[in-house]
C-alpha atoms as a PDB file:
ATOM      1  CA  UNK A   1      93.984 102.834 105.723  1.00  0.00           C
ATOM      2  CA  UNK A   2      91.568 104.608 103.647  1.00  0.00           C
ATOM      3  CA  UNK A   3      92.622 105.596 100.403  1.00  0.00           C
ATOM      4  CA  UNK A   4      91.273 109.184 100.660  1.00  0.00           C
ATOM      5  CA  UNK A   5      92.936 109.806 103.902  1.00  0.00           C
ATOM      6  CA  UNK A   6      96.822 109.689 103.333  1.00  0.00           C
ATOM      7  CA  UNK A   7      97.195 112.663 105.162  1.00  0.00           C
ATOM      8  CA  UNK A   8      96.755 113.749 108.619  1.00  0.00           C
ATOM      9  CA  UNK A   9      98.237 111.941 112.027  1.00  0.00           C
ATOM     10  CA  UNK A  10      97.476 108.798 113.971  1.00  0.00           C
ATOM     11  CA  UNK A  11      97.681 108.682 117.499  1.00  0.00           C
ATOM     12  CA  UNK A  12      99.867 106.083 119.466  1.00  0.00           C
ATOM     13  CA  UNK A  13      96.266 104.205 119.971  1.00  0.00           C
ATOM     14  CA  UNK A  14      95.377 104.151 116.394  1.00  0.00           C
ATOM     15  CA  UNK A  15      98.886 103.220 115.064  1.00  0.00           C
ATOM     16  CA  UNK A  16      98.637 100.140 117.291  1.00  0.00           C
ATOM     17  CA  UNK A  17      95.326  99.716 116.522  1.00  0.00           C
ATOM     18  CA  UNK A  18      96.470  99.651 112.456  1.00  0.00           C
ATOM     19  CA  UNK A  19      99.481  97.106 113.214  1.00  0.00           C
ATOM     20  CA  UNK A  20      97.514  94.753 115.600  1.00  0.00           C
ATOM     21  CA  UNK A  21     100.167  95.553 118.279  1.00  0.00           C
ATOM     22  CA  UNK A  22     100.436  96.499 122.399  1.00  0.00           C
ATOM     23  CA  UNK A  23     101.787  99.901 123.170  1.00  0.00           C
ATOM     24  CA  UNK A  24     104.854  97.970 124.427  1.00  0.00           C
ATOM     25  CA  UNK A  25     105.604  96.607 121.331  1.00  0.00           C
ATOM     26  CA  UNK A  26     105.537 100.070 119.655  1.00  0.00           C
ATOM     27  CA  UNK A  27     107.772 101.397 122.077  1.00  0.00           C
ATOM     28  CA  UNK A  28     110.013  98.375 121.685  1.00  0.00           C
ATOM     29  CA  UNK A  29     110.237  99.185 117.799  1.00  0.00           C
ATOM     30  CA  UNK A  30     110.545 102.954 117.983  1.00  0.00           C
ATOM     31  CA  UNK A  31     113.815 101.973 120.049  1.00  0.00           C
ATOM     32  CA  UNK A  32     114.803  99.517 117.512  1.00  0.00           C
ATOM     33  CA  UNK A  33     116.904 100.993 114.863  1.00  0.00           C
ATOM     34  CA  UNK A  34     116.927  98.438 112.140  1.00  0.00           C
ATOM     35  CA  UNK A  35     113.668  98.250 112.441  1.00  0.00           C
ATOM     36  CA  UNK A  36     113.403 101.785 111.085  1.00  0.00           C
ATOM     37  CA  UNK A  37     110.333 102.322 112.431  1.00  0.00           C
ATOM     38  CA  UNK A  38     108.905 106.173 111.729  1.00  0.00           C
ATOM     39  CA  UNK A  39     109.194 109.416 114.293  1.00  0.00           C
ATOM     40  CA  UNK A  40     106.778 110.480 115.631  1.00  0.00           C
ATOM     41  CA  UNK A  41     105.903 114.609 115.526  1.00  0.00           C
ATOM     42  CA  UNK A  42     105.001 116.113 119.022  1.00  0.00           C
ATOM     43  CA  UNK A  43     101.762 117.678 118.010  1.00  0.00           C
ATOM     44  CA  UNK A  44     101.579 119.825 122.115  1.00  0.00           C
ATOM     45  CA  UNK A  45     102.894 118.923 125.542  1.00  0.00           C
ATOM     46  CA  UNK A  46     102.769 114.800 125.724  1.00  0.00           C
ATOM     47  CA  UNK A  47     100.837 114.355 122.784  1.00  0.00           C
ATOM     48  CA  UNK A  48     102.866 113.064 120.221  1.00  0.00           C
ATOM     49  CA  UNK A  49     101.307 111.590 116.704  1.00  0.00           C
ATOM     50  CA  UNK A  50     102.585 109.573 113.404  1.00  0.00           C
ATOM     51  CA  UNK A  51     101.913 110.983 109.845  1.00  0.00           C
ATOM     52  CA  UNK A  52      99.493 109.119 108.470  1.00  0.00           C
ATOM     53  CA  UNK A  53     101.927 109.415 104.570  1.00  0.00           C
ATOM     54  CA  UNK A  54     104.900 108.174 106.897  1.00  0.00           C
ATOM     55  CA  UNK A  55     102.925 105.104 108.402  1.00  0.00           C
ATOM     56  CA  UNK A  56     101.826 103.626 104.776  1.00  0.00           C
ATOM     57  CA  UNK A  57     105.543 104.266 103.247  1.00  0.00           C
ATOM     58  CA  UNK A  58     106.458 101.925 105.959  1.00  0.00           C
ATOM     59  CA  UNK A  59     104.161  99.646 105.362  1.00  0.00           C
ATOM     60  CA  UNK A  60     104.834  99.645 101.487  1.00  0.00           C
ATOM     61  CA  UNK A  61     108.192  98.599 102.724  1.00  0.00           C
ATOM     62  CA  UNK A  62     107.672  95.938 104.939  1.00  0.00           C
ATOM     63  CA  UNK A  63     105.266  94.627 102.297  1.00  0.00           C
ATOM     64  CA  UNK A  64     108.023  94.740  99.520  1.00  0.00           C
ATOM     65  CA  UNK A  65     110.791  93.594 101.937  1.00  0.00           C
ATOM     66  CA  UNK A  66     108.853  90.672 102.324  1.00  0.00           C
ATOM     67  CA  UNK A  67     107.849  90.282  98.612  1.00  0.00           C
ATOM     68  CA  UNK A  68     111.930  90.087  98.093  1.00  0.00           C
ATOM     69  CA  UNK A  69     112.372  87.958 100.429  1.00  0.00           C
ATOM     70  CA  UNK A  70     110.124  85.429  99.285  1.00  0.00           C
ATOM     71  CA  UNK A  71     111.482  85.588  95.850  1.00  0.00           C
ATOM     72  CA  UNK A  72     115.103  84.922  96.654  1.00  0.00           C
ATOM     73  CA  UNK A  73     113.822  81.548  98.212  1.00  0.00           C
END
């Protein structure tokens, strides 16, 4: 993402756009609770969105998860 804009919403397009991912697979990790994937807010009728602050915490962690992981090996 671009360091000035940590704020603001990504559509369903753009977040699998950021992860290199189908829009199956980011229905199939919404639904997956260890996953702990972020919510989405409902911006108006069937438009739905992810903040943009929630979608780089969650990246920070998968990045660090994977940081520890590689350490303990």
């Amino acid at each position: 993402m671009n360091e000035k804009s940590n704020t603001g919403f990504l559509s369903a397009k753009m977040v699998c756009t950021y992860f290199t991912i189908s829009r199956s697979t980011l229905t199939r990790w919404r639904r997956e609770k260890k996953r702990k994937f972020p919510r989405p807010v409902r911006l108006g009728p069937g438009r739905i969105a992810w903040p943009v602050e929630e979608i780089e915490k969650y990246t920070q962690e998968l990045v660090q998860n994977n940081l520890d992981e590689d350490n303990i090996h």
